[in-house]
PDB file of N, CA and C in Angstrom:
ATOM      1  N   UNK A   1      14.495   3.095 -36.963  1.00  0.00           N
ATOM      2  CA  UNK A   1      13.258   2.912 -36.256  1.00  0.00           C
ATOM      3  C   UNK A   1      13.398   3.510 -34.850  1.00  0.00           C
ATOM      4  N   UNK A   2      12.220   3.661 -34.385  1.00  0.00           N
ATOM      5  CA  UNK A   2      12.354   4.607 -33.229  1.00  0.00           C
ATOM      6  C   UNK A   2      11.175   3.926 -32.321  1.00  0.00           C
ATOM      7  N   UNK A   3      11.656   3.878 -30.691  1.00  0.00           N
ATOM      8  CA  UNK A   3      11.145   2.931 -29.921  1.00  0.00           C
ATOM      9  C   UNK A   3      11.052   3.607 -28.357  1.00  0.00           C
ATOM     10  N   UNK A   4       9.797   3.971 -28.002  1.00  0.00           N
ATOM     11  CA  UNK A   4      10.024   4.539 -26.516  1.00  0.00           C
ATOM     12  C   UNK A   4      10.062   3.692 -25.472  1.00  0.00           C
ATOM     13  N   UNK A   5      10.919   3.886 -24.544  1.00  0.00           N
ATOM     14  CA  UNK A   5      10.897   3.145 -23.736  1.00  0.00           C
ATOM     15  C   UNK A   5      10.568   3.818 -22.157  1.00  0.00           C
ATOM     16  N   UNK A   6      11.053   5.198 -22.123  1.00  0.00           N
ATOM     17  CA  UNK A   6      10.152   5.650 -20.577  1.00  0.00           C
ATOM     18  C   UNK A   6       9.994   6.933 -21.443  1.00  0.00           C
ATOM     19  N   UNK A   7       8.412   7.141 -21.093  1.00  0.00           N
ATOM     20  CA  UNK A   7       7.545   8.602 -21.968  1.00  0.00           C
ATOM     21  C   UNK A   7       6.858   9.070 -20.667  1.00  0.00           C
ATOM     22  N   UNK A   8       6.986   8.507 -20.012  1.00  0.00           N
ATOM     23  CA  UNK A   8       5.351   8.933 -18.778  1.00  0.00           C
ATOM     24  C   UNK A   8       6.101   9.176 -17.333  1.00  0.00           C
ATOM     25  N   UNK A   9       7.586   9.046 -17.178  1.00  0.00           N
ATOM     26  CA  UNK A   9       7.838   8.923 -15.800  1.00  0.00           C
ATOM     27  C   UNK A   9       8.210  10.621 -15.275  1.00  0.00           C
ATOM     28  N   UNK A  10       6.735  11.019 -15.119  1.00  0.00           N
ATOM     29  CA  UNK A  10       6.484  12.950 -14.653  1.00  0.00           C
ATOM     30  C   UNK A  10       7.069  13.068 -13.575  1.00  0.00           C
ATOM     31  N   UNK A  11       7.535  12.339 -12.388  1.00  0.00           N
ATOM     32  CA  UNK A  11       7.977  12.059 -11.041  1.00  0.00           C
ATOM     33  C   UNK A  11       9.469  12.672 -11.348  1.00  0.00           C
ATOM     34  N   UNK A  12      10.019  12.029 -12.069  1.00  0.00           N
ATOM     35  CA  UNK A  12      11.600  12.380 -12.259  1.00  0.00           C
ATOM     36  C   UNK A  12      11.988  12.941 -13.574  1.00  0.00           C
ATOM     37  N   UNK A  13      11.117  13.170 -14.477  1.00  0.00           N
ATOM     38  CA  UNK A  13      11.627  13.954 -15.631  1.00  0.00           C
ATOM     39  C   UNK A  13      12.647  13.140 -16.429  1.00  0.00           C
ATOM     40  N   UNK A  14      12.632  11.881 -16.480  1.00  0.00           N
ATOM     41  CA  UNK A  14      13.236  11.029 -17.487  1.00  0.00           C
ATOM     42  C   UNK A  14      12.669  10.505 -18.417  1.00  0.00           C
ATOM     43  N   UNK A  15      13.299  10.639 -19.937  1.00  0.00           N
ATOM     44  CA  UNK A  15      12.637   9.684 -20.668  1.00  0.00           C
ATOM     45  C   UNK A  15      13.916   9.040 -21.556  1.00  0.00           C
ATOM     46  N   UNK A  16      13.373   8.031 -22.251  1.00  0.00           N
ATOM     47  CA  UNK A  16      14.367   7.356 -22.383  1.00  0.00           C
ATOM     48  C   UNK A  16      13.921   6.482 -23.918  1.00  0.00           C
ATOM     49  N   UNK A  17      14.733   6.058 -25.157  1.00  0.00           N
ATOM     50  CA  UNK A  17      13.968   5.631 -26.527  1.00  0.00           C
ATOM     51  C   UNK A  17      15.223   4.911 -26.775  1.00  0.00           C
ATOM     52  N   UNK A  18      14.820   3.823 -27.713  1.00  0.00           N
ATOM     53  CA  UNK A  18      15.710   3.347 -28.444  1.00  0.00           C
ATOM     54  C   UNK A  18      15.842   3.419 -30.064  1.00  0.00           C
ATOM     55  N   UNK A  19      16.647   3.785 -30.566  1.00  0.00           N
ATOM     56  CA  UNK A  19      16.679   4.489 -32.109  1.00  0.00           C
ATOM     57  C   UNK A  19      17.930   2.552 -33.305  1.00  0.00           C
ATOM     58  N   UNK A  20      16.995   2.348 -33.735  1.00  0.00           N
ATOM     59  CA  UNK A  20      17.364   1.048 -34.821  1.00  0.00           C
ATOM     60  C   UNK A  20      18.048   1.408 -35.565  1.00  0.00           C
ATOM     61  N   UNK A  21      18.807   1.098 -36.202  1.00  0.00           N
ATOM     62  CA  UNK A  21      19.362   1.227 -36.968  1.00  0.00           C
ATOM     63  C   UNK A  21      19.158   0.025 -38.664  1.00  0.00           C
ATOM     64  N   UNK A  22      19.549   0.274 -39.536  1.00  0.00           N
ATOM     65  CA  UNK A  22      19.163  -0.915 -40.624  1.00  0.00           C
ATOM     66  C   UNK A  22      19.424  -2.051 -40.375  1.00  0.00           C
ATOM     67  N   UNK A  23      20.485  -2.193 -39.517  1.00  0.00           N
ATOM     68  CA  UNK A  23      21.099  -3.086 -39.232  1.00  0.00           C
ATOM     69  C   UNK A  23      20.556  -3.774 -38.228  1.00  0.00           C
ATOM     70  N   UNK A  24      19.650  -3.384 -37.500  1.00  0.00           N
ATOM     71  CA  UNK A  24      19.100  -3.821 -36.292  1.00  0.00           C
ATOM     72  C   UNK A  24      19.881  -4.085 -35.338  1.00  0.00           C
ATOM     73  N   UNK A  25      20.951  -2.479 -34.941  1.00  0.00           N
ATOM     74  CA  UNK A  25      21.512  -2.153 -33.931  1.00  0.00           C
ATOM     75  C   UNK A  25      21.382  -1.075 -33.536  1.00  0.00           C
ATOM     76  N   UNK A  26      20.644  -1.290 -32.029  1.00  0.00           N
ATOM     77  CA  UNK A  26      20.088  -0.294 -31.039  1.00  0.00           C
ATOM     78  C   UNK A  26      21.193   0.635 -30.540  1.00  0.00           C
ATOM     79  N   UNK A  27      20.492   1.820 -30.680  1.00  0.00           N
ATOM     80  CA  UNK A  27      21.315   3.098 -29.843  1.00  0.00           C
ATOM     81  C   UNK A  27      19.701   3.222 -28.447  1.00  0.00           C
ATOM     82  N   UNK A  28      20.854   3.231 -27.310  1.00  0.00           N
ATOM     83  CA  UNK A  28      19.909   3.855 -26.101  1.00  0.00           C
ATOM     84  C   UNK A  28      20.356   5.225 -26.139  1.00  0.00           C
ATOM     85  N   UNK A  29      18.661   6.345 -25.652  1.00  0.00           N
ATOM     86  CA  UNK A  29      19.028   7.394 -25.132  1.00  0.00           C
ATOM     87  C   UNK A  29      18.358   7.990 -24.365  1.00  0.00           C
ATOM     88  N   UNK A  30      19.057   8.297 -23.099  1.00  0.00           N
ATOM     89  CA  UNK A  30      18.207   8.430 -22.055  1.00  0.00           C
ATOM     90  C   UNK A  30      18.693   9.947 -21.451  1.00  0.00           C
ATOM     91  N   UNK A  31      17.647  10.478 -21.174  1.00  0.00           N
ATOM     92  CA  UNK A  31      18.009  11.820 -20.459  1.00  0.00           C
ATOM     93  C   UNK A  31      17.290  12.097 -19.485  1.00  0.00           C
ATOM     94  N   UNK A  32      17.950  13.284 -18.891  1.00  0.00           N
ATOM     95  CA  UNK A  32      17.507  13.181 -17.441  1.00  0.00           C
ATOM     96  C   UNK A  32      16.946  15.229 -17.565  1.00  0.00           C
ATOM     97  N   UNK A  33      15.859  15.658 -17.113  1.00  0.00           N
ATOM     98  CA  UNK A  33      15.715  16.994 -17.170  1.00  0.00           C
ATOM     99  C   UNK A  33      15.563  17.528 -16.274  1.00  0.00           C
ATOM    100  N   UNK A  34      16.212  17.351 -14.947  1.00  0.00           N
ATOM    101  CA  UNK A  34      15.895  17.927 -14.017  1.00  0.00           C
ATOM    102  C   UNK A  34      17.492  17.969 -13.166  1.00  0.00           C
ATOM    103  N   UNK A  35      17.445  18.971 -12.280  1.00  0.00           N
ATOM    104  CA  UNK A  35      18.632  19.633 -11.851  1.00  0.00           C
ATOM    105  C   UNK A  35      19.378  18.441 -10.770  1.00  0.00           C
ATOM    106  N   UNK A  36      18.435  17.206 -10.809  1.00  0.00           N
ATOM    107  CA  UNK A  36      18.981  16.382  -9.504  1.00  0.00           C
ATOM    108  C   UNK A  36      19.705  15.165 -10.199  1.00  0.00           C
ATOM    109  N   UNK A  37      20.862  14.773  -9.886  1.00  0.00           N
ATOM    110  CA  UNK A  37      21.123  13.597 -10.494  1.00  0.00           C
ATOM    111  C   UNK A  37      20.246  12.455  -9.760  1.00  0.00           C
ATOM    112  N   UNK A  38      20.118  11.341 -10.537  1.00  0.00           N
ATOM    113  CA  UNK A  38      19.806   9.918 -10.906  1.00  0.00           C
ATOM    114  C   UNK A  38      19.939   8.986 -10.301  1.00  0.00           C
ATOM    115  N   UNK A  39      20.775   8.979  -9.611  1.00  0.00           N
ATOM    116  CA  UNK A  39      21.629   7.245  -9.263  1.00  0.00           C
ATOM    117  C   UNK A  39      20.932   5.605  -9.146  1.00  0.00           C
ATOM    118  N   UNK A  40      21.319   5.087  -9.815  1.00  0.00           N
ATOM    119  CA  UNK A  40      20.733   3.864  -9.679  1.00  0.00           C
ATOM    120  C   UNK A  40      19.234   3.689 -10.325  1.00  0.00           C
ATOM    121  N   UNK A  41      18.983   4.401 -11.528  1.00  0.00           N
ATOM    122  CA  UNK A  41      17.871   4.528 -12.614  1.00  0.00           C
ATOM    123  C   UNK A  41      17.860   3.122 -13.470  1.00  0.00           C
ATOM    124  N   UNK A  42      16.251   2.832 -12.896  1.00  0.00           N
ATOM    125  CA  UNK A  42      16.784   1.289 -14.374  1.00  0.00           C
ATOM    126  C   UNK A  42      15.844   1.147 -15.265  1.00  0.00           C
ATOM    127  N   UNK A  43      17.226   1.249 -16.613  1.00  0.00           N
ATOM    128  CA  UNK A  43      15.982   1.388 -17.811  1.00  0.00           C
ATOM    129  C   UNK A  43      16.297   0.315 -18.914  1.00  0.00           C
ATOM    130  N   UNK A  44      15.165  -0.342 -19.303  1.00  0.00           N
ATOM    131  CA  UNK A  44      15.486  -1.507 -19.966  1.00  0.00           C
ATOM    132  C   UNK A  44      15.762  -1.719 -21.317  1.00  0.00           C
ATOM    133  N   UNK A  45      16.790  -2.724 -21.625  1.00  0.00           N
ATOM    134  CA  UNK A  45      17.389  -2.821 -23.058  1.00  0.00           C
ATOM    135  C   UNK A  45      16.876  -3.774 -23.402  1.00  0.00           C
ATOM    136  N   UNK A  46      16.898  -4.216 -24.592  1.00  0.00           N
ATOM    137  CA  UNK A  46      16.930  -5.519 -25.692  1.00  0.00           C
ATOM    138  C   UNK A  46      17.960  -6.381 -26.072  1.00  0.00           C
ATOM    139  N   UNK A  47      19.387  -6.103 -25.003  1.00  0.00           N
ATOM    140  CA  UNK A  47      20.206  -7.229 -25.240  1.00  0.00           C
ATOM    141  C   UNK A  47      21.166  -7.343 -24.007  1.00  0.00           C
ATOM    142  N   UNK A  48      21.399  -8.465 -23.369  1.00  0.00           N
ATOM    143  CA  UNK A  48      22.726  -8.750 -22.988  1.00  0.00           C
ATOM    144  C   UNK A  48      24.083  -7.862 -22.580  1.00  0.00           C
ATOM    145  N   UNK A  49      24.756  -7.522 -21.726  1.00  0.00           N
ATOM    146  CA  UNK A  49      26.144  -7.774 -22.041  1.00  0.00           C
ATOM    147  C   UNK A  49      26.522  -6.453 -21.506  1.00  0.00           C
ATOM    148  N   UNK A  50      27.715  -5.515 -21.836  1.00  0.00           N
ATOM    149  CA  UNK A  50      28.250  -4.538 -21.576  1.00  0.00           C
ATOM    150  C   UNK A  50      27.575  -3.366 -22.730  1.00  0.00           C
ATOM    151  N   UNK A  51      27.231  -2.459 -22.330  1.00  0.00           N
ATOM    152  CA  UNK A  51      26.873  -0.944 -22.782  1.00  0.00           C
ATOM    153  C   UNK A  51      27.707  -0.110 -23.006  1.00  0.00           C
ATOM    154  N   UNK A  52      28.494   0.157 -23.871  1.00  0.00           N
ATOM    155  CA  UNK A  52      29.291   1.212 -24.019  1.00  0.00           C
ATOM    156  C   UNK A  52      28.609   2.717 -24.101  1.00  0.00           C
ATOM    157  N   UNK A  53      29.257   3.679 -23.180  1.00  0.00           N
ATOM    158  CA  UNK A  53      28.205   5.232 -22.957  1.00  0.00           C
ATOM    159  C   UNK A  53      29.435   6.167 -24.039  1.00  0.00           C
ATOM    160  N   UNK A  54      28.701   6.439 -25.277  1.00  0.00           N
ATOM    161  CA  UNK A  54      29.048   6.996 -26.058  1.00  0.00           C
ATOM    162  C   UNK A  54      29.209   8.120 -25.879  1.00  0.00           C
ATOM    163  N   UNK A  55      27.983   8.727 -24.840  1.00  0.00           N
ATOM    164  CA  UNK A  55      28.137  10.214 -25.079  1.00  0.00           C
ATOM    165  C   UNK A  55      27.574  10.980 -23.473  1.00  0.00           C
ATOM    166  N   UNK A  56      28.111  11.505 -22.548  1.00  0.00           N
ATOM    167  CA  UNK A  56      27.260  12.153 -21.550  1.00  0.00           C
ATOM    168  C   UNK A  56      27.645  13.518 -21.324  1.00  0.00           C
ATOM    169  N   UNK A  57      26.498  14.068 -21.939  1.00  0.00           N
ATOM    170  CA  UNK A  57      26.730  16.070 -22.475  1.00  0.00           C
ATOM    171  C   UNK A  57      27.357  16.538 -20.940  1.00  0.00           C
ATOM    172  N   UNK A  58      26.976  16.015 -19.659  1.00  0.00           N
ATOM    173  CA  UNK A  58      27.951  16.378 -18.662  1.00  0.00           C
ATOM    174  C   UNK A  58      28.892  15.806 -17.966  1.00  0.00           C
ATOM    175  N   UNK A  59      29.515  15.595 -18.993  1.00  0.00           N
ATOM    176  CA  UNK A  59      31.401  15.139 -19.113  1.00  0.00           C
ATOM    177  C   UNK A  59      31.658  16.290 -18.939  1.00  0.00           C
ATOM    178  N   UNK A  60      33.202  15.941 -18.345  1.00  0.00           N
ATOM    179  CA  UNK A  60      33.660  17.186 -17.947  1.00  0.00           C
ATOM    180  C   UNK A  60      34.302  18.149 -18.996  1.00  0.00           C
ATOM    181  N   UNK A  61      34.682  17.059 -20.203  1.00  0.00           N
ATOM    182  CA  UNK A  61      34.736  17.735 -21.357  1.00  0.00           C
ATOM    183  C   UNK A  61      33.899  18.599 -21.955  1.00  0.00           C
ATOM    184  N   UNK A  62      32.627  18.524 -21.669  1.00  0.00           N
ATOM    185  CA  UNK A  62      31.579  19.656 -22.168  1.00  0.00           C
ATOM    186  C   UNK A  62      31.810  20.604 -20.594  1.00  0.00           C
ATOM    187  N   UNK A  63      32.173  21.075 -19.479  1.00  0.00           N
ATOM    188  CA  UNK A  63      32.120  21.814 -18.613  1.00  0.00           C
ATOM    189  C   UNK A  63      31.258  21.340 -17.723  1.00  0.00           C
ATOM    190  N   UNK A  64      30.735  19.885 -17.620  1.00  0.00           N
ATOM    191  CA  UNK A  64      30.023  19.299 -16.709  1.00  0.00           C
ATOM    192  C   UNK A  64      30.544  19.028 -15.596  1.00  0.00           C
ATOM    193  N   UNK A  65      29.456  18.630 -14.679  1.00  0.00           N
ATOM    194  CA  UNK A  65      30.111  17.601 -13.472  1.00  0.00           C
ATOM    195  C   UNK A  65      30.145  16.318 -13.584  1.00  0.00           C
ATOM    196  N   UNK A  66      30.522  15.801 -14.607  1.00  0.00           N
ATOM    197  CA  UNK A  66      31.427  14.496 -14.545  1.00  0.00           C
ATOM    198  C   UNK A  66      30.592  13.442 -14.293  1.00  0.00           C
ATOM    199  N   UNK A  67      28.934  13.521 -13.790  1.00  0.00           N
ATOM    200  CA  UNK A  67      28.536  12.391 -13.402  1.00  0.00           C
ATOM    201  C   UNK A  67      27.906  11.519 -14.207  1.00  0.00           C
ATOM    202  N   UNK A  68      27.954  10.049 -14.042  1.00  0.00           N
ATOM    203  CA  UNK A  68      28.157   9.304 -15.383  1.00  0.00           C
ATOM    204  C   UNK A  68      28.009   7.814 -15.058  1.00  0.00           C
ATOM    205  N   UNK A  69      28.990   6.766 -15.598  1.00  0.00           N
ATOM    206  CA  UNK A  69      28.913   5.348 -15.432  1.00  0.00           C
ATOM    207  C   UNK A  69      29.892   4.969 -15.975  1.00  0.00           C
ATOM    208  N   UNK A  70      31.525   5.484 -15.785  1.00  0.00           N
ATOM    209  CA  UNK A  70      32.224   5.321 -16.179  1.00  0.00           C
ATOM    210  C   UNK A  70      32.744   4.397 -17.759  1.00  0.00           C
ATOM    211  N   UNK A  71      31.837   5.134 -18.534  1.00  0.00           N
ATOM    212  CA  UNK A  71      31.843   4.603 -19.928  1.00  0.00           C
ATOM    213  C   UNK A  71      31.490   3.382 -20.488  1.00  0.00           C
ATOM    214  N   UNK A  72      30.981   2.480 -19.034  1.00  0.00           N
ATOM    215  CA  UNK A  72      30.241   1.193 -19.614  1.00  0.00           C
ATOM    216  C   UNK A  72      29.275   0.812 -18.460  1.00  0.00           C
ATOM    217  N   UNK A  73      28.802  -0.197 -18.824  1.00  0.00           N
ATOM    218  CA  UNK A  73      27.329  -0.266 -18.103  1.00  0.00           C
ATOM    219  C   UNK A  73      27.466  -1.960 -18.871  1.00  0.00           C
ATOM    220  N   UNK A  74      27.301  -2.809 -17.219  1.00  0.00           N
ATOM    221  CA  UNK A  74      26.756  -4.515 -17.630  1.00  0.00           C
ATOM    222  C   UNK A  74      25.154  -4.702 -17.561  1.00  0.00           C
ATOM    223  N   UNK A  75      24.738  -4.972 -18.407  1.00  0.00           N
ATOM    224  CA  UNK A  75      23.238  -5.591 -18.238  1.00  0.00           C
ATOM    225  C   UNK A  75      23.191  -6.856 -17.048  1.00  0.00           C
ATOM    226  N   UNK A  76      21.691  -6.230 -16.449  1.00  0.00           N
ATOM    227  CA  UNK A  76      21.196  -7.075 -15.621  1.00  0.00           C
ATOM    228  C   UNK A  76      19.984  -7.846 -16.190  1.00  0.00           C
ATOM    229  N   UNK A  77      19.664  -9.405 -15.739  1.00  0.00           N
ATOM    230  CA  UNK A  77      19.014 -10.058 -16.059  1.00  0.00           C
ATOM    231  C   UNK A  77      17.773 -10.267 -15.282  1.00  0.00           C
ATOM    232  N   UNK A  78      16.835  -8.926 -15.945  1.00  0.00           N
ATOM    233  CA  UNK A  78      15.809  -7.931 -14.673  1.00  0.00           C
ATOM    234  C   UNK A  78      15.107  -7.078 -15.564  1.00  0.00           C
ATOM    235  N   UNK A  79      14.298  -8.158 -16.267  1.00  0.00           N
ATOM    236  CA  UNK A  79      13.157  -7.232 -17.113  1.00  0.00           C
ATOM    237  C   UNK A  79      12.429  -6.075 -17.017  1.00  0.00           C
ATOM    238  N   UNK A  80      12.558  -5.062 -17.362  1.00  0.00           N
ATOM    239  CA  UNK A  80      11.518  -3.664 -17.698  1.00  0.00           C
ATOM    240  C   UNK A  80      11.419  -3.107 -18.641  1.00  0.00           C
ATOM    241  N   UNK A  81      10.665  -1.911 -18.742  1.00  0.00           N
ATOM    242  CA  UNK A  81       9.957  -1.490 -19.862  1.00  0.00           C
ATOM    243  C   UNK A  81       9.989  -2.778 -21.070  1.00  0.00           C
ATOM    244  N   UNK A  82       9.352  -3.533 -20.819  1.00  0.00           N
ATOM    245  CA  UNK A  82       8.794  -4.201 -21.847  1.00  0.00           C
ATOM    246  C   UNK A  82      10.560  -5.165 -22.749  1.00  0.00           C
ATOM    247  N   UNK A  83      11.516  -5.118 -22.047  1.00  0.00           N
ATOM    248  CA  UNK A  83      12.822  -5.573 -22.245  1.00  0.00           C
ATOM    249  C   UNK A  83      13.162  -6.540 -21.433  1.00  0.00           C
ATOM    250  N   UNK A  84      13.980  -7.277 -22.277  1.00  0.00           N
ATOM    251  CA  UNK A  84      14.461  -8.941 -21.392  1.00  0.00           C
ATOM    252  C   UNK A  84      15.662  -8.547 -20.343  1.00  0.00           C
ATOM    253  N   UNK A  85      16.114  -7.429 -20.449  1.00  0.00           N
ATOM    254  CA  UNK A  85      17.315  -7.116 -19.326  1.00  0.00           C
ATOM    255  C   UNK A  85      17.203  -5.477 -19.235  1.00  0.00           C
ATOM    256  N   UNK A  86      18.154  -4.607 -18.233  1.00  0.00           N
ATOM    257  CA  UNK A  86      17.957  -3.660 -18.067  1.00  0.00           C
ATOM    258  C   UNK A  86      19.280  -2.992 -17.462  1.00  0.00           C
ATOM    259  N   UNK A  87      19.659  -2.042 -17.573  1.00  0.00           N
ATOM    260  CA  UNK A  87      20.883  -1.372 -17.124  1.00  0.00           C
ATOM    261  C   UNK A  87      20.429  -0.573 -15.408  1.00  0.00           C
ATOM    262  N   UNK A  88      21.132  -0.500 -15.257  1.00  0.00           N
ATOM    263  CA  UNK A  88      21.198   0.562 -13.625  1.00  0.00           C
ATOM    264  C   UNK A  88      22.074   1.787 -13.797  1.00  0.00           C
ATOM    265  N   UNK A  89      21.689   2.948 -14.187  1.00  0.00           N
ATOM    266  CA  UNK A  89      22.534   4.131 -14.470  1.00  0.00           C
ATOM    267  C   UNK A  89      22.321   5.258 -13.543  1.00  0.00           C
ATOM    268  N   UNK A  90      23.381   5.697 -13.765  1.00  0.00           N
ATOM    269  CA  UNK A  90      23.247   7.041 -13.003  1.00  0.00           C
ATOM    270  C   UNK A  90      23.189   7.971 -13.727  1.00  0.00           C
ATOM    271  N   UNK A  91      22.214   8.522 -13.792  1.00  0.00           N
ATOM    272  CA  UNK A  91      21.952   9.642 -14.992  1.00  0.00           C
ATOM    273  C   UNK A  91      22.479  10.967 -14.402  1.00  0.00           C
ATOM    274  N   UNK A  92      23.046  12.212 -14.774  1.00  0.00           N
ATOM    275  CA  UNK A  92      23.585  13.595 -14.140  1.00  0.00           C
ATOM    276  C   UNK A  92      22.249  14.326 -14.546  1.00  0.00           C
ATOM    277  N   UNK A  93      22.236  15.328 -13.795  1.00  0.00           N
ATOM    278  CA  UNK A  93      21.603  16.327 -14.196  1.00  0.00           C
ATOM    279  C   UNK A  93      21.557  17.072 -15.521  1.00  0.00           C
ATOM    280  N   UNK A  94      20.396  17.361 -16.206  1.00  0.00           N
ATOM    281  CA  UNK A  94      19.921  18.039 -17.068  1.00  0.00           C
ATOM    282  C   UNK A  94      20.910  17.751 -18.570  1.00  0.00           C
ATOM    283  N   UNK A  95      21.383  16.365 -18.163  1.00  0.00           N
ATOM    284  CA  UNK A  95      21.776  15.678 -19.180  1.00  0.00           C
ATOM    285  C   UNK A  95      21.512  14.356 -19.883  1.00  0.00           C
ATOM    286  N   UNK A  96      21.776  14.168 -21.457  1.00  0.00           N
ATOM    287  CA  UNK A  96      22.080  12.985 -22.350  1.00  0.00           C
ATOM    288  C   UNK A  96      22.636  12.390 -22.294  1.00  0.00           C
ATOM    289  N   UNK A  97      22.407  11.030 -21.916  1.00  0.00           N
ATOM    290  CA  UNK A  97      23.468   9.446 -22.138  1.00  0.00           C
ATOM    291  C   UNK A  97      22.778   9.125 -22.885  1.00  0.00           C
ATOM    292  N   UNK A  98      24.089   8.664 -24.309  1.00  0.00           N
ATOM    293  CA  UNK A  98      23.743   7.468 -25.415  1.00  0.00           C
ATOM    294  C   UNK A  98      24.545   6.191 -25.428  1.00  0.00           C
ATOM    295  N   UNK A  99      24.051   5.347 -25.277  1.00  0.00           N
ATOM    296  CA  UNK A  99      24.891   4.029 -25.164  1.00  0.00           C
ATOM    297  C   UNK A  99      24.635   3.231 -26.457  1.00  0.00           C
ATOM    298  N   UNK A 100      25.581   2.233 -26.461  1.00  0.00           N
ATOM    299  CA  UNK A 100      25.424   1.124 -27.552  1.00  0.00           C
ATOM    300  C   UNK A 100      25.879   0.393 -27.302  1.00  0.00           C
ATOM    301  N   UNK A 101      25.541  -1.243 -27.528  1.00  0.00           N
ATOM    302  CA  UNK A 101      25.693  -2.630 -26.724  1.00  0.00           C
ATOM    303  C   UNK A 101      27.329  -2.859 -27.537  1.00  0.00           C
ATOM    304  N   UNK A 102      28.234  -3.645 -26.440  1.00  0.00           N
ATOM    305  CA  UNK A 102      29.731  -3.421 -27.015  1.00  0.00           C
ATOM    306  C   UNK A 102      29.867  -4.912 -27.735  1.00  0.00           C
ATOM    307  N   UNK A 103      30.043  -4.535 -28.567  1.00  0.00           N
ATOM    308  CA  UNK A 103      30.627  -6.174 -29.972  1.00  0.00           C
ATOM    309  C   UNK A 103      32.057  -6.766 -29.242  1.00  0.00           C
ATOM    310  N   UNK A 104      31.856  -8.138 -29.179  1.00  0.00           N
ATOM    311  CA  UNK A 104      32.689  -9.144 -28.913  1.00  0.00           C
ATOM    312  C   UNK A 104      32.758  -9.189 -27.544  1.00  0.00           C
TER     313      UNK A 104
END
């Protein structure tokens, strides 16, 4: 299942969805399209707890600049987009973060 969560924010060129799984476990993915990084972007989840960042296309492993959230992210208890909590990220430039909420 597929779930938007920022479609409209023209100001900064972010949008951001959450993708279900059968299981009814959320993947976040949020990208950023514009040449400026992010810092301190808050976009809201559907659960609790620590975020593990699966994937950010500008890792330095892809030839990026590295900027990121050092591979996890705690939820804050600070409702938006239509979500009971919300992360604070720093999104890089003209890149993809995918996160997924961390088990145990």
């Amino acid at each position: 299942c597929f779930q938007w969560l920022i479609g409209d924010d023209k100001s900064n060129s972010v949008f951001a969805y959450l993708r279900w799984s059968n299981d009814g476990e959320p993947l976040l993915v949020v990208a950023n399209m514009t040449r400026v990084p992010r810092e301190g972007y808050h976009v809201g989840v559907p659960l609790q707890g620590a975020w593990t960042e699966l994937l950010n296309s500008d890792a330095e492993t892809y030839a990026g600049s590295n900027i990121g959230n050092g591979g996890e992210v705690i939820s804050e208890d600070e409702p938006v987009h239509g979500m009971s909590a919300s992360l604070t990220l720093n999104l890089p430039p003209l890149a993809v973060l995918i996160f997924k909420p961390k088990k145990g």
